[in-house]
N, C-alpha and C. Protein backbone atom coordinates (compact mmCIF):
# COMPACT_ATOMS: atom_id res chain seq x y z
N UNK A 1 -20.96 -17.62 -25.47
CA UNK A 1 -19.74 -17.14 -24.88
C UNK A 1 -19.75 -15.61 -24.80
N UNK A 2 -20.48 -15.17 -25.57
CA UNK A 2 -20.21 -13.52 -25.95
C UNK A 2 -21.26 -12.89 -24.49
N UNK A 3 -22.44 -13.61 -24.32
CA UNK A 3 -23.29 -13.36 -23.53
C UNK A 3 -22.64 -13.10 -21.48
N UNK A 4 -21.50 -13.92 -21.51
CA UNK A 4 -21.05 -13.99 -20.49
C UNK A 4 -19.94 -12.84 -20.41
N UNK A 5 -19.51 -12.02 -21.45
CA UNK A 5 -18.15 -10.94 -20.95
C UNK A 5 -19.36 -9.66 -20.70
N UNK A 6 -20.70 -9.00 -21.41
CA UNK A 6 -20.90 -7.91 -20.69
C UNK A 6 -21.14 -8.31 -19.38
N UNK A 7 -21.99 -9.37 -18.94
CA UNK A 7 -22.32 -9.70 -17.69
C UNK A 7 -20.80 -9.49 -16.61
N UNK A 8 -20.41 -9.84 -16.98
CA UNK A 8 -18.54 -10.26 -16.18
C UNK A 8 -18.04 -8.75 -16.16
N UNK A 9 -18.07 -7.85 -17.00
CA UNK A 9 -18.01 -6.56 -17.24
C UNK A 9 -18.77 -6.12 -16.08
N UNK A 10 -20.57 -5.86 -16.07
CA UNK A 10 -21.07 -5.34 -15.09
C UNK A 10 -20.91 -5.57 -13.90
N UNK A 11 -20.62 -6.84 -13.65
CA UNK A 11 -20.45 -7.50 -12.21
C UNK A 11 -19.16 -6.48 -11.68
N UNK A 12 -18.06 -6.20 -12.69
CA UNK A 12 -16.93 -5.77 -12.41
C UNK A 12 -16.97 -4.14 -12.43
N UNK A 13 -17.92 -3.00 -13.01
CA UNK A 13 -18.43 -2.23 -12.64
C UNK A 13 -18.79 -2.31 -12.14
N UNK A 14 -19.71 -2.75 -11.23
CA UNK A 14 -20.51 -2.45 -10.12
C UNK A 14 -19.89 -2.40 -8.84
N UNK A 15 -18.53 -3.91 -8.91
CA UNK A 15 -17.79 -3.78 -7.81
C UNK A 15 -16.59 -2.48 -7.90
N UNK A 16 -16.32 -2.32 -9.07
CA UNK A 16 -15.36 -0.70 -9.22
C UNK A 16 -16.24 0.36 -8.37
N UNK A 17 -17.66 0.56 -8.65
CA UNK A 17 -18.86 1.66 -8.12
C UNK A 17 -18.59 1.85 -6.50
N UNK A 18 -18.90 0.19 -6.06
CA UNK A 18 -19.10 0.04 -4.32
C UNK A 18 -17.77 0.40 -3.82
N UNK A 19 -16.62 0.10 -4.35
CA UNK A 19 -15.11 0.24 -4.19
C UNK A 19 -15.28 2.00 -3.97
N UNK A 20 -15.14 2.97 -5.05
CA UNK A 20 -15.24 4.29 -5.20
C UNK A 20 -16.05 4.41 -4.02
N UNK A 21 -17.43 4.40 -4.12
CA UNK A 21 -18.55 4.38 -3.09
C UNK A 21 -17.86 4.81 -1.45
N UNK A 22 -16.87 3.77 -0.96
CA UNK A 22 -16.06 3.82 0.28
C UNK A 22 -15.28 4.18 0.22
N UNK A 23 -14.33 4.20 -0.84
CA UNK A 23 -13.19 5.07 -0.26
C UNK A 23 -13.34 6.93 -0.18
N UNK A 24 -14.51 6.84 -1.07
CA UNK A 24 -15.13 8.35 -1.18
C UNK A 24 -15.74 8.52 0.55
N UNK A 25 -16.37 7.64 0.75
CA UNK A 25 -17.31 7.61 2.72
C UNK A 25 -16.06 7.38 3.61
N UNK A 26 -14.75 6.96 3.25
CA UNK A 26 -13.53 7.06 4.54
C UNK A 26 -13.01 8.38 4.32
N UNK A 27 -12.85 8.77 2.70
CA UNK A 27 -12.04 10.28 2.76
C UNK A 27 -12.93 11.54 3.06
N UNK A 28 -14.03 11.06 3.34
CA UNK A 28 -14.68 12.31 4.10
C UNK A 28 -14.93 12.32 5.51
N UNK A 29 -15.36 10.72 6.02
CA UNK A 29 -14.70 10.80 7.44
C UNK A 29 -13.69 11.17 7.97
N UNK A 30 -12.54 11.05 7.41
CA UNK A 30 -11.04 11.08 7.77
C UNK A 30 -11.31 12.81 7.50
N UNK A 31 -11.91 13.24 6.62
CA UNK A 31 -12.08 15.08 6.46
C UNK A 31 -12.58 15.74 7.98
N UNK A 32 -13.94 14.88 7.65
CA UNK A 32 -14.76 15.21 8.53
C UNK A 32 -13.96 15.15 10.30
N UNK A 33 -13.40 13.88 10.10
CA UNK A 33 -13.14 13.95 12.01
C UNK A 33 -11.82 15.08 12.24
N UNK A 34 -10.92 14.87 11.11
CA UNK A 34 -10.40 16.22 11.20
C UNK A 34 -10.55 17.58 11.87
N UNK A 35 -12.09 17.68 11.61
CA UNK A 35 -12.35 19.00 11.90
C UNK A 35 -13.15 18.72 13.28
N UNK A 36 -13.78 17.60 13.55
CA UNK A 36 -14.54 17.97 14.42
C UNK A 36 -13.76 17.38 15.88
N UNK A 37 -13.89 17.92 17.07
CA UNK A 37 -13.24 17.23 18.18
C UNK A 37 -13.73 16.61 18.96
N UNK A 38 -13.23 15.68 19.20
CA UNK A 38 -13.73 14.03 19.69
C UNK A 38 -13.31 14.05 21.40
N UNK A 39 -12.86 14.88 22.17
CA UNK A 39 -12.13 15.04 23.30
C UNK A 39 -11.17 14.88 23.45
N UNK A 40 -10.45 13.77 22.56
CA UNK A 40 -8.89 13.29 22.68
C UNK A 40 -8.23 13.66 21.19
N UNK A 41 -7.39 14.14 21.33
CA UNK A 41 -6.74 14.41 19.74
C UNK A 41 -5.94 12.89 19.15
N UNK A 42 -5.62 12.22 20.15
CA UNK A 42 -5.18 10.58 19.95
C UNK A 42 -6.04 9.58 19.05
N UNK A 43 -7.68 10.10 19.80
CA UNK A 43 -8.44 9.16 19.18
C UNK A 43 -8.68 9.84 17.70
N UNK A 44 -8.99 11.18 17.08
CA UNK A 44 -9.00 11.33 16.53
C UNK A 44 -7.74 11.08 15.41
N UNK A 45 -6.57 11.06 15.49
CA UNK A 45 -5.31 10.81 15.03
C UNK A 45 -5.62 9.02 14.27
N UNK A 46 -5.92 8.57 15.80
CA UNK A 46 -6.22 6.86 15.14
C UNK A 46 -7.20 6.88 14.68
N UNK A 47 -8.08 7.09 14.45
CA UNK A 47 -9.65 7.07 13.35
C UNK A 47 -9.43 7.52 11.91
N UNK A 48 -8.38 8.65 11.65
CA UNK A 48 -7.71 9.30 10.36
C UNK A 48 -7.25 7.65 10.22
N UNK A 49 -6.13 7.45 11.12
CA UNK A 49 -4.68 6.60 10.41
C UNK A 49 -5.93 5.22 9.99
N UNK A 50 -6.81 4.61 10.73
CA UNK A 50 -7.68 3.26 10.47
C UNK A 50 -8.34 3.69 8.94
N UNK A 51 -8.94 5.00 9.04
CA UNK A 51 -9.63 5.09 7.45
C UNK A 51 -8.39 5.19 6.60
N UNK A 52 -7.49 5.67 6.48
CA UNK A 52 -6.26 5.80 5.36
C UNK A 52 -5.97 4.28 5.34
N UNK A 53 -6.08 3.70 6.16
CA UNK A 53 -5.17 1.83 6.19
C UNK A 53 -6.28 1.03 5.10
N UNK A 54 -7.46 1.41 5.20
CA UNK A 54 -9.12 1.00 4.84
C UNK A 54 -8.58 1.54 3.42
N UNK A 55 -8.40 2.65 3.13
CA UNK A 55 -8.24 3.57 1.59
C UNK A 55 -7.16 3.02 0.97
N UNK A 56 -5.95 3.16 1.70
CA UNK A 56 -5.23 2.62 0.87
C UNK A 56 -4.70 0.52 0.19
N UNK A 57 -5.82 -0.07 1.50
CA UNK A 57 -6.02 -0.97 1.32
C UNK A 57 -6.48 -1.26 -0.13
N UNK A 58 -7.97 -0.74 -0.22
CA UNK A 58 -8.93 -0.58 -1.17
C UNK A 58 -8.30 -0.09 -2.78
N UNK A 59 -7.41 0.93 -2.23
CA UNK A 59 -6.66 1.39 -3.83
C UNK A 59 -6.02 0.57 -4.41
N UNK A 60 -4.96 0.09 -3.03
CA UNK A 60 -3.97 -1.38 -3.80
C UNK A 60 -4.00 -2.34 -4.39
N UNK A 61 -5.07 -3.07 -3.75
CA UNK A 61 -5.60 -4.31 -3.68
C UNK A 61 -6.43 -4.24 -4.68
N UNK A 62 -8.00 -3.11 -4.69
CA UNK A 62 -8.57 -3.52 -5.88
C UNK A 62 -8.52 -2.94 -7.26
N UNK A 63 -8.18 -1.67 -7.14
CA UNK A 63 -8.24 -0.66 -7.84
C UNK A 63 -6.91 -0.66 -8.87
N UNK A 64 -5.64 -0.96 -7.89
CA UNK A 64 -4.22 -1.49 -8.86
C UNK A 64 -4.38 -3.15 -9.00
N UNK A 65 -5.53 -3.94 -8.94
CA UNK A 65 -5.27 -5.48 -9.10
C UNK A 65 -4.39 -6.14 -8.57
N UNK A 66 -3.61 -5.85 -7.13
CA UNK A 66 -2.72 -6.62 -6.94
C UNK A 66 -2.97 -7.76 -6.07
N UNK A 67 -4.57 -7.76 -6.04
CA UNK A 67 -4.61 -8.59 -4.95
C UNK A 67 -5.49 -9.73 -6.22
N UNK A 68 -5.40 -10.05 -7.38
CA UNK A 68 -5.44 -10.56 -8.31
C UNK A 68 -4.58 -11.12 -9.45
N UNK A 69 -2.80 -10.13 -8.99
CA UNK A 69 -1.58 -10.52 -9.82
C UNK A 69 -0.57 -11.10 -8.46
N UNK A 70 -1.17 -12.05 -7.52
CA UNK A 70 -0.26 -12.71 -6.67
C UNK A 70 1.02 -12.98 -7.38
N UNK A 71 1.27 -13.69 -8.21
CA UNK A 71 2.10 -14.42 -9.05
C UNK A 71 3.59 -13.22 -9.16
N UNK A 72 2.84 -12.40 -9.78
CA UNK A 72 4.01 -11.35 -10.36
C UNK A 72 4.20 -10.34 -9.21
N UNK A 73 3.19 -9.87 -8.19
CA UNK A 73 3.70 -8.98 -6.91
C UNK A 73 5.07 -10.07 -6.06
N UNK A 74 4.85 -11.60 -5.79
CA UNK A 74 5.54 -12.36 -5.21
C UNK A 74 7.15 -11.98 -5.48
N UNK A 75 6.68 -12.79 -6.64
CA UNK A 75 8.29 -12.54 -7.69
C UNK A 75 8.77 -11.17 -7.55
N UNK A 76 8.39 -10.14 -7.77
CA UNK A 76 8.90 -8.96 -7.70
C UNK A 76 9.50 -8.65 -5.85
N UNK A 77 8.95 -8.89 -4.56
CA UNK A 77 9.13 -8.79 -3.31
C UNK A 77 10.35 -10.10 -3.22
N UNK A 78 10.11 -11.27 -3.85
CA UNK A 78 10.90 -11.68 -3.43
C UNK A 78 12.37 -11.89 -4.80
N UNK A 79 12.30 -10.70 -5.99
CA UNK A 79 13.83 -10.12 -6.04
C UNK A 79 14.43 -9.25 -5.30
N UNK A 80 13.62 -8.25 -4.98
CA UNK A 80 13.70 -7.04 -3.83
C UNK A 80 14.38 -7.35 -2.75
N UNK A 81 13.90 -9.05 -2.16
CA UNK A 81 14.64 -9.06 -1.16
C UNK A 81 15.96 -9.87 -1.50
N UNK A 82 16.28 -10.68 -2.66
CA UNK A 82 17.86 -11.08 -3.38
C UNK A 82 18.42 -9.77 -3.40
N UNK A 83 18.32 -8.75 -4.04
CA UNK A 83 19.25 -7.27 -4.19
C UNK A 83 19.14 -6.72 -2.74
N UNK A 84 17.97 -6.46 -1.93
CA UNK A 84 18.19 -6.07 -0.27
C UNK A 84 19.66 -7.10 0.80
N UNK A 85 19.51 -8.65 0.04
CA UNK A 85 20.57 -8.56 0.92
C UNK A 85 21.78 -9.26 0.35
N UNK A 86 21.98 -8.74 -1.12
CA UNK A 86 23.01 -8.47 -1.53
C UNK A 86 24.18 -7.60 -1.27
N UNK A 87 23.19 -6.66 -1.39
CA UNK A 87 23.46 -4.86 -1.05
C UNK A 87 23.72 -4.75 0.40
N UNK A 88 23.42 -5.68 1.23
CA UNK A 88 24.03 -5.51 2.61
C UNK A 88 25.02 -6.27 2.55
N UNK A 89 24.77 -7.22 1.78
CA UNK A 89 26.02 -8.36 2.08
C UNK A 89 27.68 -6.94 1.27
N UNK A 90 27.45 -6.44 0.43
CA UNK A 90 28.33 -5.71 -0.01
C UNK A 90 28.64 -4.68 0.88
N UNK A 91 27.85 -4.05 1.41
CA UNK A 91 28.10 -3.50 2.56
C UNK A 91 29.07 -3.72 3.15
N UNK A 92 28.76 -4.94 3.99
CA UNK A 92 29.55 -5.58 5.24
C UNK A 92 30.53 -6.37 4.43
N UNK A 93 30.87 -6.48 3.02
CA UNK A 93 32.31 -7.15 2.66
C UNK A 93 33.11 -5.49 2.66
N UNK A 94 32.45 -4.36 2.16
CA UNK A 94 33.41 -3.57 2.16
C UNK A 94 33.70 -2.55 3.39
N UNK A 95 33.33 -3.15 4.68
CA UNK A 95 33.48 -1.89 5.75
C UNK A 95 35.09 -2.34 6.13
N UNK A 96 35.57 -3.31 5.68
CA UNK A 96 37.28 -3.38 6.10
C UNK A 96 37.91 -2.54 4.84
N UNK A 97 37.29 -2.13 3.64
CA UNK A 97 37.98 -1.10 3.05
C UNK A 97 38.45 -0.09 3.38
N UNK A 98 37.79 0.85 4.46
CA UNK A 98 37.95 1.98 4.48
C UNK A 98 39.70 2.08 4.65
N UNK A 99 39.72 3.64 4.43
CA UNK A 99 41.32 3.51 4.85
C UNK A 99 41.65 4.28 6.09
N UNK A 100 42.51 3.66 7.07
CA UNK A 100 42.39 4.25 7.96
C UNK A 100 44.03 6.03 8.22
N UNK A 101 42.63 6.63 9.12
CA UNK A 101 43.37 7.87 9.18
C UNK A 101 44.60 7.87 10.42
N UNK A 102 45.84 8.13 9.57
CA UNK A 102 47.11 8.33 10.61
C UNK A 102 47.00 9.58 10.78
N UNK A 103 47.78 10.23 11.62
CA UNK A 103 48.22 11.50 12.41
C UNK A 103 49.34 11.86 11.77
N UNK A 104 49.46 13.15 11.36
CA UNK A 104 50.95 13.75 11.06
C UNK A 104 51.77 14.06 11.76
């Protein structure tokens, strides 16, 4: 049993390494195209925004484990959305509160 956690360990360094590895090769593309001009400032704009979607994919998912704590991200999005439309529902019970302004 003991033989199988460094192994499970390295497997899991190595994928932490390749992880770092790319998001280090998008944040220097995304540097890099920055500076250099591509003819269209559009395309360059969308090549930044695709590597940041790639990076911050990569941070979320592997780096914060959330794409490994399904269970508890769920539950948490779906209280977020009980208090989101609570908080509207309170809203819209209190927009007949206001008080309305007479003229002197």
């Amino acid at each position: 049993m003991s033989d199988l956690q460094p192994e499970a360990y390295k497997n899991y360094t190595r994928r932490g390494l390749y992880i770092f590895a790319v998001v280090l090769c998008t944040t220097l593309l995304m540097v890099t195209v920055s500076f250099v001009p591509l003819g269209n400032r559009h395309f360059n704009i969308a090549l930044i925004l695709g590597a940041a979607c790639v990076n911050a994919f990569l941070v979320a998912g592997f780096l914060m484990h959330l794409l490994s704590e399904r269970k508890m991200i769920y539950t948490v999005l779906i209280f977020t959305g009980i208090v989101f439309i609570g908080l509207m529902g309170l809203t819209l019970f209190a927009h007949g509160d206001v008080p309305q302004i007479t003229g002197h």
